[in-house]
N, C-alpha and C. Protein backbone atom coordinates (compact mmCIF):
# COMPACT_ATOMS: atom_id res chain seq x y z
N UNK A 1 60.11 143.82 114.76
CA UNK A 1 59.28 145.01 114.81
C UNK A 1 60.06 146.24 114.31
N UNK A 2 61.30 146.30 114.53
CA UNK A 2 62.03 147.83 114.55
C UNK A 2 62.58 147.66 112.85
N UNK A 3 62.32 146.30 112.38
CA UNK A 3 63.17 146.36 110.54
C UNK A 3 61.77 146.82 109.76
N UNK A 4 60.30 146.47 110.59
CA UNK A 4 59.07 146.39 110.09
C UNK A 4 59.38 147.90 110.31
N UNK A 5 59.41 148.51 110.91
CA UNK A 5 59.09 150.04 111.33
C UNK A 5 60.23 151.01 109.95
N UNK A 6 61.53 150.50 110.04
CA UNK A 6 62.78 150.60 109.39
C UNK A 6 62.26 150.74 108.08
N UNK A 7 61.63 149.85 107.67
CA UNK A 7 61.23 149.27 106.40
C UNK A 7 60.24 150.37 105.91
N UNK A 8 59.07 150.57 106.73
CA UNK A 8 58.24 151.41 106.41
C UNK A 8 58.31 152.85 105.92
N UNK A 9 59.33 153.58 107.23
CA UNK A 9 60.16 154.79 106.82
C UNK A 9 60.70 154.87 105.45
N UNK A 10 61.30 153.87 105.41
CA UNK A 10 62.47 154.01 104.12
C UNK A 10 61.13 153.94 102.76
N UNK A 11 60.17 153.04 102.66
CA UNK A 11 59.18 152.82 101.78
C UNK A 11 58.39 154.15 101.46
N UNK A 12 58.35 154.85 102.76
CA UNK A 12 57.32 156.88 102.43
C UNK A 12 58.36 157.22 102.38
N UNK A 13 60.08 157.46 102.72
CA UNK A 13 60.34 158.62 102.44
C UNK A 13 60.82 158.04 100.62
N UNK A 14 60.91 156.92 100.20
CA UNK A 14 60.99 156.56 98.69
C UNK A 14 60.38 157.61 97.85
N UNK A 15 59.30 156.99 98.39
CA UNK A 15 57.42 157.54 98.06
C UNK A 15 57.87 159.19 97.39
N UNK A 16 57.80 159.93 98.24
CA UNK A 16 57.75 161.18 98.48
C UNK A 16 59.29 161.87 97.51
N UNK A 17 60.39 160.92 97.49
CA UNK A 17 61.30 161.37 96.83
C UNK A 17 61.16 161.04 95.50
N UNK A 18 60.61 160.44 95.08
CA UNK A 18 60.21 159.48 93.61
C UNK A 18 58.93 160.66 93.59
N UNK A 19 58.10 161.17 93.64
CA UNK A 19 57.27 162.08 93.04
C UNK A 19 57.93 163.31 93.04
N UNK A 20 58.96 163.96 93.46
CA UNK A 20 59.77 164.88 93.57
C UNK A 20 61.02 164.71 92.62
N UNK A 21 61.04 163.73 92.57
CA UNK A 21 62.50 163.45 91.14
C UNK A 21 62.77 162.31 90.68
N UNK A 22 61.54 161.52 90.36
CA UNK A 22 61.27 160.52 89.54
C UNK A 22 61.62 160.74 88.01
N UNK A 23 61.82 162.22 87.47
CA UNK A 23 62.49 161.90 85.98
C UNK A 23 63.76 162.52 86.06
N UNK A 24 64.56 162.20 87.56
CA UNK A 24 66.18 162.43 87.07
C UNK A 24 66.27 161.10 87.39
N UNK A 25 67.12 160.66 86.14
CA UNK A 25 67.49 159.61 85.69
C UNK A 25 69.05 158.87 87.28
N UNK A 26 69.76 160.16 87.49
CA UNK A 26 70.54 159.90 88.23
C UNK A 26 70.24 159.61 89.64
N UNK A 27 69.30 160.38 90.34
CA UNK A 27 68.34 160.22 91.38
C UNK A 27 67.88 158.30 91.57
N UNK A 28 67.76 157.69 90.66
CA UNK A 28 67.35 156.30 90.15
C UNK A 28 68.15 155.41 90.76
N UNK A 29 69.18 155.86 89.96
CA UNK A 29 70.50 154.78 89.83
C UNK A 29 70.98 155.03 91.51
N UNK A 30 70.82 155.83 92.19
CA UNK A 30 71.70 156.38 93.55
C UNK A 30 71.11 155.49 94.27
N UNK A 31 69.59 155.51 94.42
CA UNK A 31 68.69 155.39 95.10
C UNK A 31 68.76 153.86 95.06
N UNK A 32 68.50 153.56 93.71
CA UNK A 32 68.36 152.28 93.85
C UNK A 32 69.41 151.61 94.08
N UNK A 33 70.78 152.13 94.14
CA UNK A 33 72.12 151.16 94.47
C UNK A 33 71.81 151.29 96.44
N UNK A 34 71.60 152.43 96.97
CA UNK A 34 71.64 152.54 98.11
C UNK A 34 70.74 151.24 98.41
N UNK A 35 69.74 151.05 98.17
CA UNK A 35 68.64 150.08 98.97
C UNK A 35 69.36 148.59 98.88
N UNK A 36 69.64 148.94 97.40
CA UNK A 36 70.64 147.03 97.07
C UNK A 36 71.81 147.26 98.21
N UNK A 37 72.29 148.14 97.98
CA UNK A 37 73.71 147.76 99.24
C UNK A 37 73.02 147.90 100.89
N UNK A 38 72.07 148.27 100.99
CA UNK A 38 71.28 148.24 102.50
C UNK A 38 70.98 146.70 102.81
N UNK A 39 69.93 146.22 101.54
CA UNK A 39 69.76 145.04 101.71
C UNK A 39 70.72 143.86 101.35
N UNK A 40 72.20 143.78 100.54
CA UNK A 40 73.46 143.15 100.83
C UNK A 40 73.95 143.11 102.28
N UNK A 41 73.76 144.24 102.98
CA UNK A 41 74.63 144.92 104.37
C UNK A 41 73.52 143.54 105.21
N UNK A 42 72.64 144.27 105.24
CA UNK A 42 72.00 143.58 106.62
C UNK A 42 70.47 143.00 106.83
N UNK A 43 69.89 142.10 105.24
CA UNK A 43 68.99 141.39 105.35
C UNK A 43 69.47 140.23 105.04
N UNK A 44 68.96 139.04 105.63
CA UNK A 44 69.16 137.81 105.24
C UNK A 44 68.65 137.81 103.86
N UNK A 45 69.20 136.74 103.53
CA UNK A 45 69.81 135.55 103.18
C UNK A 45 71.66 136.04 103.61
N UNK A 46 71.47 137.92 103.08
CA UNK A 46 72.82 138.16 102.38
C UNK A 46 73.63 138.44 103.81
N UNK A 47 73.01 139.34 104.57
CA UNK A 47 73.67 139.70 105.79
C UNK A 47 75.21 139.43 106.31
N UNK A 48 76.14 140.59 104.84
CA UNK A 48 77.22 140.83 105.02
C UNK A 48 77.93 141.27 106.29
N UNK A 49 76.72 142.34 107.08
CA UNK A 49 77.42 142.32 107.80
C UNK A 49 78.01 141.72 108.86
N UNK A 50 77.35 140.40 108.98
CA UNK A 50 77.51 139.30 109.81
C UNK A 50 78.80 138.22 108.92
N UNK A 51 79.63 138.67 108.20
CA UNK A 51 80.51 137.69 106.72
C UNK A 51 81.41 138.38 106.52
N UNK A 52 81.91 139.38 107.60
CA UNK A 52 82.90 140.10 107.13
C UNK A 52 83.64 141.15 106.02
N UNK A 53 82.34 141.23 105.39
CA UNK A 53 82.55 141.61 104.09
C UNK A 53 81.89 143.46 104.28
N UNK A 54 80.65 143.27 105.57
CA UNK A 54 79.70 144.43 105.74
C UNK A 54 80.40 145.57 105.25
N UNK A 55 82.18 145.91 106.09
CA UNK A 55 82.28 146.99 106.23
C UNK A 55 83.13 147.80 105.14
N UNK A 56 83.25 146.65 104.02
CA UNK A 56 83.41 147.08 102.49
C UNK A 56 82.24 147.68 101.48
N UNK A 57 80.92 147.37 102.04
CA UNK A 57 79.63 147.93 101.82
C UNK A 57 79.23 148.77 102.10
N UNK A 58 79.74 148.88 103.61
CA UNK A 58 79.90 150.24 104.01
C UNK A 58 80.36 151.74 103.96
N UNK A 59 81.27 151.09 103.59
CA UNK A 59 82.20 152.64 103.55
C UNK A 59 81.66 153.02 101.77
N UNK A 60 81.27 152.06 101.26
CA UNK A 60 80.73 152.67 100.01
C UNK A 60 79.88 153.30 99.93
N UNK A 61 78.98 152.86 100.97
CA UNK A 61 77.67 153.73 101.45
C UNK A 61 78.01 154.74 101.71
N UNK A 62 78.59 154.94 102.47
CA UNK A 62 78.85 156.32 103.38
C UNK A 62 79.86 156.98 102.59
N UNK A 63 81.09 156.62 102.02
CA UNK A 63 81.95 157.28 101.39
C UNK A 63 81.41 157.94 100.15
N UNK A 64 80.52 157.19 99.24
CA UNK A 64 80.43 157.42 97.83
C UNK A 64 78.88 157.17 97.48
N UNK A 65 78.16 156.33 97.92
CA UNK A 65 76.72 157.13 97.50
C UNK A 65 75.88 157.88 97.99
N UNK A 66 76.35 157.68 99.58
CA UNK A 66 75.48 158.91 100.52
C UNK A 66 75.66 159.97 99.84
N UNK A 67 77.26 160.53 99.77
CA UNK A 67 77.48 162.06 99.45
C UNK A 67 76.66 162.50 97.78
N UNK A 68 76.64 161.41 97.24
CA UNK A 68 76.44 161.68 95.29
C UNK A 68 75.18 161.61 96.07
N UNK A 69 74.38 160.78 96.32
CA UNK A 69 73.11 161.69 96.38
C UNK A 69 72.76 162.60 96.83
N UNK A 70 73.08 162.81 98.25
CA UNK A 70 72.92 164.18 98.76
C UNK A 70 72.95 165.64 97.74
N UNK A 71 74.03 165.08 96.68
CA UNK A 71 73.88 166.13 96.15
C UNK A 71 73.41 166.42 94.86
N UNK A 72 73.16 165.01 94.31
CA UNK A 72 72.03 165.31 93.66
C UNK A 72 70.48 165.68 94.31
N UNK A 73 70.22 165.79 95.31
CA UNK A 73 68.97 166.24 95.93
C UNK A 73 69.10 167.62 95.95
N UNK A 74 70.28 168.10 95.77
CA UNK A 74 70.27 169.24 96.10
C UNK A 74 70.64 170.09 94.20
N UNK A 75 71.34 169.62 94.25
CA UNK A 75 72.27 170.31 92.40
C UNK A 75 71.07 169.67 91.83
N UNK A 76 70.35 168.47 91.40
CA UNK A 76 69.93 167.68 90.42
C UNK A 76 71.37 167.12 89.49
N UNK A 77 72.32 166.82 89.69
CA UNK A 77 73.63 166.44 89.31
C UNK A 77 74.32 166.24 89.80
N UNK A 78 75.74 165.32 89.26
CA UNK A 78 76.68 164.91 89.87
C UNK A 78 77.65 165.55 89.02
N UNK A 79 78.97 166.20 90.22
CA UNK A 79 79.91 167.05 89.72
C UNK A 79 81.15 165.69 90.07
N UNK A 80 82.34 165.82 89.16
CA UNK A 80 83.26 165.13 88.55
C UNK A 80 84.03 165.56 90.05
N UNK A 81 84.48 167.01 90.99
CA UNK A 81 85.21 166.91 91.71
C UNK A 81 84.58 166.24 92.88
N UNK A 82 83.61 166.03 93.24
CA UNK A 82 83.06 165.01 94.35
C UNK A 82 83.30 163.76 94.31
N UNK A 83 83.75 163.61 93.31
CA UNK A 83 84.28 162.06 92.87
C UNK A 83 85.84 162.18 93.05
N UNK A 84 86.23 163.07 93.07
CA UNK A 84 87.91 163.32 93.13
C UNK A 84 87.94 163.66 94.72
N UNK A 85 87.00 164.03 95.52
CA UNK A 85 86.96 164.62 96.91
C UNK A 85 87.02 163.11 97.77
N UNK A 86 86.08 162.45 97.16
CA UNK A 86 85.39 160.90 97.61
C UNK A 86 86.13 159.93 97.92
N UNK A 87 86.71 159.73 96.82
CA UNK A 87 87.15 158.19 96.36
C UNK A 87 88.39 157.77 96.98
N UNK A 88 89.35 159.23 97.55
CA UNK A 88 90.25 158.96 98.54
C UNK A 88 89.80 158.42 99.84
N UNK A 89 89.07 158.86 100.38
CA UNK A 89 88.19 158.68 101.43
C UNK A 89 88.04 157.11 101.31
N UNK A 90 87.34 156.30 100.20
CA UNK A 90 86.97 155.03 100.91
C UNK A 90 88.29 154.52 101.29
N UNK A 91 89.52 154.45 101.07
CA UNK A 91 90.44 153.49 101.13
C UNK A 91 90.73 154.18 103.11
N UNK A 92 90.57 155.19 103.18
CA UNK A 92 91.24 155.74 104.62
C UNK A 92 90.04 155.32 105.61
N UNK A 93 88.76 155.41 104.94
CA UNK A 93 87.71 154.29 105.98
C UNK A 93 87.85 152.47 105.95
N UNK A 94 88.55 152.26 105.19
CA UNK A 94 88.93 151.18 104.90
C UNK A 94 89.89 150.70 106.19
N UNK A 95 91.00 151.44 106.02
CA UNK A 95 91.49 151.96 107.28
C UNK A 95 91.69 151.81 108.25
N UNK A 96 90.84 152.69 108.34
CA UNK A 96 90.18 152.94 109.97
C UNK A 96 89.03 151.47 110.82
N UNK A 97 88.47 151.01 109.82
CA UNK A 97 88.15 149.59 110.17
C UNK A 97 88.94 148.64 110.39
N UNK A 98 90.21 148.94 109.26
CA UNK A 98 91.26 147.66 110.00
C UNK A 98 92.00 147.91 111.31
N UNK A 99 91.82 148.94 111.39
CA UNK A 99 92.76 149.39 112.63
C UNK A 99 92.16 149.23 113.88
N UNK A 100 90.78 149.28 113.72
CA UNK A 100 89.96 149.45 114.82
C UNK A 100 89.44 147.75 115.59
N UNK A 101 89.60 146.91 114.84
CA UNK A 101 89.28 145.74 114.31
C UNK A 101 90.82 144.80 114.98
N UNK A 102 92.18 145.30 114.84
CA UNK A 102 93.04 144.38 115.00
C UNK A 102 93.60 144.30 116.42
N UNK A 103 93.07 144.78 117.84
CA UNK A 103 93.03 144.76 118.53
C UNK A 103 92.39 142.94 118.92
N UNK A 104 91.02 143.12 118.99
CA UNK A 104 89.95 142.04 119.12
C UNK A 104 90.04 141.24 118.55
N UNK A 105 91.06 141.09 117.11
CA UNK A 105 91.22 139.82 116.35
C UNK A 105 91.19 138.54 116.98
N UNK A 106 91.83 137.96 118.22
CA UNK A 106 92.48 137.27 118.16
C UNK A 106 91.02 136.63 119.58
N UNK A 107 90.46 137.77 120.23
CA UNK A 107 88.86 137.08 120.38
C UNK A 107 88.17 136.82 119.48
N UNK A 108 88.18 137.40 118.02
CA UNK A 108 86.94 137.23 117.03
C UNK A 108 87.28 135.76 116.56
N UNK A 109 88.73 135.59 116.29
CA UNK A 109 89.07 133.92 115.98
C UNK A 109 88.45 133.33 117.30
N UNK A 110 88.66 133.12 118.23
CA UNK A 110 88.35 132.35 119.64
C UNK A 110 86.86 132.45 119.37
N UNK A 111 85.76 133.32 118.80
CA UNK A 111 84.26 133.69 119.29
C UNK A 111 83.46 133.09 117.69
N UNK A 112 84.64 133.03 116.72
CA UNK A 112 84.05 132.80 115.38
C UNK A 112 83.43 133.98 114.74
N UNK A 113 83.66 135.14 115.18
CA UNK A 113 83.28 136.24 114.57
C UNK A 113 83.91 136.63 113.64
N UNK A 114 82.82 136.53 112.44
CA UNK A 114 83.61 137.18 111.58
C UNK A 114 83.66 138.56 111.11
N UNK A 115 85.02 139.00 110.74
CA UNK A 115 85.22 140.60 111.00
C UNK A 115 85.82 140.64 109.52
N UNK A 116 85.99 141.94 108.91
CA UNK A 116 87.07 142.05 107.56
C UNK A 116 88.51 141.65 108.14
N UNK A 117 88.88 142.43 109.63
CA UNK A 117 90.55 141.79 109.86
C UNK A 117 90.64 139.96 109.85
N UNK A 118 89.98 139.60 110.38
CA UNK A 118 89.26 137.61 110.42
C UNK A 118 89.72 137.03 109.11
N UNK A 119 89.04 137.81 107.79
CA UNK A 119 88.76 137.21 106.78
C UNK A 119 90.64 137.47 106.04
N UNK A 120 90.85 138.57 106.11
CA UNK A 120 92.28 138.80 105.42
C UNK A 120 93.41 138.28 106.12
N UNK A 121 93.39 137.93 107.75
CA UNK A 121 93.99 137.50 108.29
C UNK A 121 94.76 138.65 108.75
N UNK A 122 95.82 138.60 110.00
CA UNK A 122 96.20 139.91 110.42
C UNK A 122 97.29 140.22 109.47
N UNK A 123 97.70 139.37 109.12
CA UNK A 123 98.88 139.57 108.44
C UNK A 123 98.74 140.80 107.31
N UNK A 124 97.84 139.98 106.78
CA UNK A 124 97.27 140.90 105.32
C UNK A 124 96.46 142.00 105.55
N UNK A 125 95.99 141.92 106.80
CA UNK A 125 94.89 142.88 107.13
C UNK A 125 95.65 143.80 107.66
N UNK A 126 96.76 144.11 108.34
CA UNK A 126 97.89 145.00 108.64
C UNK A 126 98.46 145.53 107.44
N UNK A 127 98.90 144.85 106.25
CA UNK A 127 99.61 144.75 105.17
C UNK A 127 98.82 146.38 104.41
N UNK A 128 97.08 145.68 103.97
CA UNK A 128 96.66 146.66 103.75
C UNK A 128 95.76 147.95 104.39
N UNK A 129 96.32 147.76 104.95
CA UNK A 129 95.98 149.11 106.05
C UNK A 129 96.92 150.04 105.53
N UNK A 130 97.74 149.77 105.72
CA UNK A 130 98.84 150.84 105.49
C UNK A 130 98.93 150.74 103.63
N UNK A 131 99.14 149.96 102.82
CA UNK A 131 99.09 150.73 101.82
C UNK A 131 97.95 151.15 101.45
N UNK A 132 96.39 150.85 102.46
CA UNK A 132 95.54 152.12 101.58
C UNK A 132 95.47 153.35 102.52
N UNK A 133 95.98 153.32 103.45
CA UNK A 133 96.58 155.00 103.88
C UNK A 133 97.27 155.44 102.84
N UNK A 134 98.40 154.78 102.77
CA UNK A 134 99.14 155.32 101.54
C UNK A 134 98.67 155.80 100.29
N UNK A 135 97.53 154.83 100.03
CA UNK A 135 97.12 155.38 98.45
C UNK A 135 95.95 156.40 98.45
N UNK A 136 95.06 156.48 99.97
CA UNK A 136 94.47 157.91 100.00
C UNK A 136 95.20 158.99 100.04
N UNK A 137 96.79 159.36 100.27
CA UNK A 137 97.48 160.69 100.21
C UNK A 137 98.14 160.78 98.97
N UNK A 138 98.14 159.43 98.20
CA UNK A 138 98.79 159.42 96.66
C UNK A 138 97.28 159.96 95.89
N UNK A 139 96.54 159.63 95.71
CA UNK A 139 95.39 159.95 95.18
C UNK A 139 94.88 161.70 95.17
N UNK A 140 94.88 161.58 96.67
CA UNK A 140 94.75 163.14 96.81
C UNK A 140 95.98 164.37 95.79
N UNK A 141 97.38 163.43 95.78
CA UNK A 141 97.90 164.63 95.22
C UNK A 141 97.90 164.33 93.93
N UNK A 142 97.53 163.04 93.15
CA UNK A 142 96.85 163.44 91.56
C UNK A 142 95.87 164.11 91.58
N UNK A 143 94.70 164.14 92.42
CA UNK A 143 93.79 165.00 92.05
C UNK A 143 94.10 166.22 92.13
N UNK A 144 95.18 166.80 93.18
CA UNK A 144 95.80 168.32 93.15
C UNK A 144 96.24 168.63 92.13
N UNK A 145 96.80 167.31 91.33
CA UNK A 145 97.08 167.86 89.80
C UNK A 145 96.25 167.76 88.74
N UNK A 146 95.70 166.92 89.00
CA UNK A 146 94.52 167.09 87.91
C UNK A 146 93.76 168.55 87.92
N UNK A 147 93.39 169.08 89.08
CA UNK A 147 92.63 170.62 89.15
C UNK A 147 91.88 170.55 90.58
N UNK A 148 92.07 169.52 91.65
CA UNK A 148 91.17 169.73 92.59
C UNK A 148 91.49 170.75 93.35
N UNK A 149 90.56 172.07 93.64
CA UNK A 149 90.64 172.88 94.19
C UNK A 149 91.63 172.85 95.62
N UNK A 150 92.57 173.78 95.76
CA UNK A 150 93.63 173.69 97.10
C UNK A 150 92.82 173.69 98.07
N UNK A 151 91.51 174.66 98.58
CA UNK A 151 90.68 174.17 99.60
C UNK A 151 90.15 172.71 99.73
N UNK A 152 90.04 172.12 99.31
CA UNK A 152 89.55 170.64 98.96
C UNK A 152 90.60 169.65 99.36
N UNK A 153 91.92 170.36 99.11
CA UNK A 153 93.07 169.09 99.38
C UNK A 153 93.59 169.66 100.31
N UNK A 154 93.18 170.67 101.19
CA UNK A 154 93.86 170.97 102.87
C UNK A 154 93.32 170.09 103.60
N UNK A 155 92.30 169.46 103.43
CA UNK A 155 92.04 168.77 104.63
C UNK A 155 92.70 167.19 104.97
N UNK A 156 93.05 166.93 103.69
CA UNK A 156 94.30 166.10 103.57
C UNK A 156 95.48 165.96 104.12
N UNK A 157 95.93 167.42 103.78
CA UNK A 157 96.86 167.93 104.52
C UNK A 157 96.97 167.83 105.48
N UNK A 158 95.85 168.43 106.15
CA UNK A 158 95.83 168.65 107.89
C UNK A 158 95.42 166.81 108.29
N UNK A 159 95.35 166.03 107.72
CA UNK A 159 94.97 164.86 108.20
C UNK A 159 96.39 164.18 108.23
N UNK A 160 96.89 164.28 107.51
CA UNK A 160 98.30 163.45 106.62
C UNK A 160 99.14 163.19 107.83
N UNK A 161 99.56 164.21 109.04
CA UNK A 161 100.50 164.26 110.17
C UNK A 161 99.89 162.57 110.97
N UNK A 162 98.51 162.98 111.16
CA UNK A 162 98.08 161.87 112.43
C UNK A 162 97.97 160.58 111.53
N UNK A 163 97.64 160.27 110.32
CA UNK A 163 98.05 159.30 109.10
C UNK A 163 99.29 158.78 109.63
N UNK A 164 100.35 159.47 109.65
CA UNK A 164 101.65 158.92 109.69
C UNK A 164 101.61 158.27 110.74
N UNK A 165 101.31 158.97 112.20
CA UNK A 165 100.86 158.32 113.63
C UNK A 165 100.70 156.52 113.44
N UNK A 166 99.14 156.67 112.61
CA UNK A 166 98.40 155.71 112.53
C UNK A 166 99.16 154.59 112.21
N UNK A 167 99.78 154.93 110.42
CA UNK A 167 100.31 153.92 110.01
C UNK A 167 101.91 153.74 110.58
N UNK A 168 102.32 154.30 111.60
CA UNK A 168 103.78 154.13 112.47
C UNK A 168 103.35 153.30 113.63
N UNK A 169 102.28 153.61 114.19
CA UNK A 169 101.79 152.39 114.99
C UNK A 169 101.40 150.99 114.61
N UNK A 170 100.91 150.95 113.15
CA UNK A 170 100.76 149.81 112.92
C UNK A 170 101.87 149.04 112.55
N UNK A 171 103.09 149.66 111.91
CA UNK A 171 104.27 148.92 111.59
C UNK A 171 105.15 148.61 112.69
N UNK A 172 104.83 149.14 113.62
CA UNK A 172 105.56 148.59 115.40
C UNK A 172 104.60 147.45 115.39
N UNK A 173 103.69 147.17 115.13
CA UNK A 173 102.85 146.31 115.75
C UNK A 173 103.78 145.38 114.94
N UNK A 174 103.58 145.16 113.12
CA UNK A 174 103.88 144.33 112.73
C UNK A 174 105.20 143.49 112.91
N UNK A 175 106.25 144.98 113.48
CA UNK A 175 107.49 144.26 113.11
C UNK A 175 107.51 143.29 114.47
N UNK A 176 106.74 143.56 115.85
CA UNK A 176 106.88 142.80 116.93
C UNK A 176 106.53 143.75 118.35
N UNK A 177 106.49 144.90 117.83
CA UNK A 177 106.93 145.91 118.90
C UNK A 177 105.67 145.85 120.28
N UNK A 178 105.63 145.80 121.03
CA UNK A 178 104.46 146.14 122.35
C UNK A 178 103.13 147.19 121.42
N UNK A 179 102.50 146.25 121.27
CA UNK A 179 101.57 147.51 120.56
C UNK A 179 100.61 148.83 121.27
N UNK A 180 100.05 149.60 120.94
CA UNK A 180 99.62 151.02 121.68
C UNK A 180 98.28 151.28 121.35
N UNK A 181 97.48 150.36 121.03
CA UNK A 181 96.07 150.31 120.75
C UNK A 181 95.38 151.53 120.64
N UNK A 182 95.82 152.02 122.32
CA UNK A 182 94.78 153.23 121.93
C UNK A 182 95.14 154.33 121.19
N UNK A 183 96.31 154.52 121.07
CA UNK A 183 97.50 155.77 120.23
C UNK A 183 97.00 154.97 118.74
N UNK A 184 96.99 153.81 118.64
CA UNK A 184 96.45 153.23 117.00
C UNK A 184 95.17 153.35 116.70
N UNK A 185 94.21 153.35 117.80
CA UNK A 185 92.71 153.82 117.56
C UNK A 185 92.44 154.70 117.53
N UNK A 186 93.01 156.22 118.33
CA UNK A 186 92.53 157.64 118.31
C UNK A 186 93.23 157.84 116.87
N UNK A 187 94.35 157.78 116.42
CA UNK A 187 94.90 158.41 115.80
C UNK A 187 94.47 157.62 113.77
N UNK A 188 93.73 156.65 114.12
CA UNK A 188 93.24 156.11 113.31
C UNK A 188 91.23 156.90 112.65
N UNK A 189 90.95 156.95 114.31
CA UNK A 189 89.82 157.99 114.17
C UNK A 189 90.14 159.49 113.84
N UNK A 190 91.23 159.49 114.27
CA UNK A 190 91.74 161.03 114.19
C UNK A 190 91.55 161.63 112.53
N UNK A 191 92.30 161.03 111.84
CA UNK A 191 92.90 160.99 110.68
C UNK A 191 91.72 160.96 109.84
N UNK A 192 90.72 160.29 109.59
CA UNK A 192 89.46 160.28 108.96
C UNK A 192 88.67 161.41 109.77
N UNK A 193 88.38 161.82 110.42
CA UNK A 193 87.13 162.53 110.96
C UNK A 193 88.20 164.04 111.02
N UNK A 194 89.27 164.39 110.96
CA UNK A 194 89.75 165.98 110.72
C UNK A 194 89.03 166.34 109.40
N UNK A 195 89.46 165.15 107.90
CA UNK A 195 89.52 165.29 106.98
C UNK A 195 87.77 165.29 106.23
N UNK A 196 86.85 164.73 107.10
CA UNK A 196 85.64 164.48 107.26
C UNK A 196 85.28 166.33 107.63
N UNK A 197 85.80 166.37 108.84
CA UNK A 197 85.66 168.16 109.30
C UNK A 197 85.71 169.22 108.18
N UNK A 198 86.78 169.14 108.21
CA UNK A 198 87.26 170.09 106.84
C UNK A 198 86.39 170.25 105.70
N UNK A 199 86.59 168.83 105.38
CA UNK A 199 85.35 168.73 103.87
C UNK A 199 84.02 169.47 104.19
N UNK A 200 83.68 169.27 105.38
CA UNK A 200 82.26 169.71 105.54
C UNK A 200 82.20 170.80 105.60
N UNK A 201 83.57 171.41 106.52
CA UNK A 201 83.35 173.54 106.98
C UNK A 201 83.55 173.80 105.40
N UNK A 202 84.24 173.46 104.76
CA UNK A 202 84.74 174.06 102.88
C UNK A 202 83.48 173.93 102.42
N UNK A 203 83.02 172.63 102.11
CA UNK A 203 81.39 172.44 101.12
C UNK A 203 80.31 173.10 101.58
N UNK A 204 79.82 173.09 103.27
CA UNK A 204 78.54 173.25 103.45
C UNK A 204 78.56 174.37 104.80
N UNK A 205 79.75 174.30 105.38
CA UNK A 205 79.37 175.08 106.31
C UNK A 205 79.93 176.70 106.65
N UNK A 206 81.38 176.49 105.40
CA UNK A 206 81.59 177.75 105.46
C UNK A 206 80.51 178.93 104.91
């Protein structure tokens, strides 16, 4: 009943956005990748998110086509630094799922659940955690050189301290150390949602 209901919503508010900007070409392509990665995420046959795979679908959603459309609803266009603002972002939600995830591993093997940490194994799933922390603060400072505005790359900044946290807890874990779960989970949420803050008071709310 509630995917029938789900379904319906999403079908009028289509409706209503397709007579409102049915000849931007870019509006199209957004729209229509969002519904394909909705229905990859969580309709059968495909129902990633039950395959471990969901929360690589995810963060694409949320990292990189939510925001491009949003603002094409709003600009009628897509600007080149939203793509330089973005694309750091998926690897640090990337992240934040493995981190959040390697706690419970070792029930999800025992329960058969499959999770993204499950599928890479902890080993690897620790491995890249930390180098894509790493490559969201490498990224950020090419784009500082390429031209991304210094307001745009403070929130980086201000994220980068509890980053280190994150990925210092996870390398105690690996080398053997008593691990600190919850110092690896706040500071894992920490680190994405300052930089989430920021972006938002700079773009929309200052």
């Amino acid at each position: 009943m509630l995917f029938v209901v789900s379904l319906t919503i999403i079908a009028l508010f289509t409706y209503f956005l397709y007579q409102e900007l049915s000849s931007n070409f870019l509006f199209i392509i957004f729209w229509s990748s969002f519904l394909v990665f909705l229905i990859l995420y969580s309709i059968p046959p495909f129902s990633l998110k039950n395959r471990g795979f969901g929360d690589i679908l995810l963060s694409i959603v949320v990292v990189s086509i939510t925001p491009m459309f949003a603002y094409i609803l709003q600009m009628r266009d897509v600007h080149t630094t939203l793509f330089l603002i973005t694309f750091p972002i998926y690897f640090l939600l990337i992240s934040y799922f493995l981190a959040q995830m390697l706690e419970g591993y070792a029930s999800d093997i025992k329960n058969n659940k499959n999770t993204l940490m499950t599928k890479l194994g902890w080993k690897t799933g620790m491995k890249l955690h930390n180098i894509f922390l790493l490559t969201t603060f490498v990224l950020y400072g090419l784009a500082a050189i390429i031209g991304l505005p210094t307001r745009l790359v403070i929130p980086a900044l201000f994220a980068f301290p509890i980053a280190c946290i994150q990925f210092w807890e996870m390398w105690r874990i690996g080398e053997g150390y008593k691990p600190r779960w919850k110092l690896l989970k706040i500071s894992s949420m920490g680190s994405i949602s300052v930089i989430a803050y920021f972006l938002l008071f700079n773009l929309w709310l200052r």
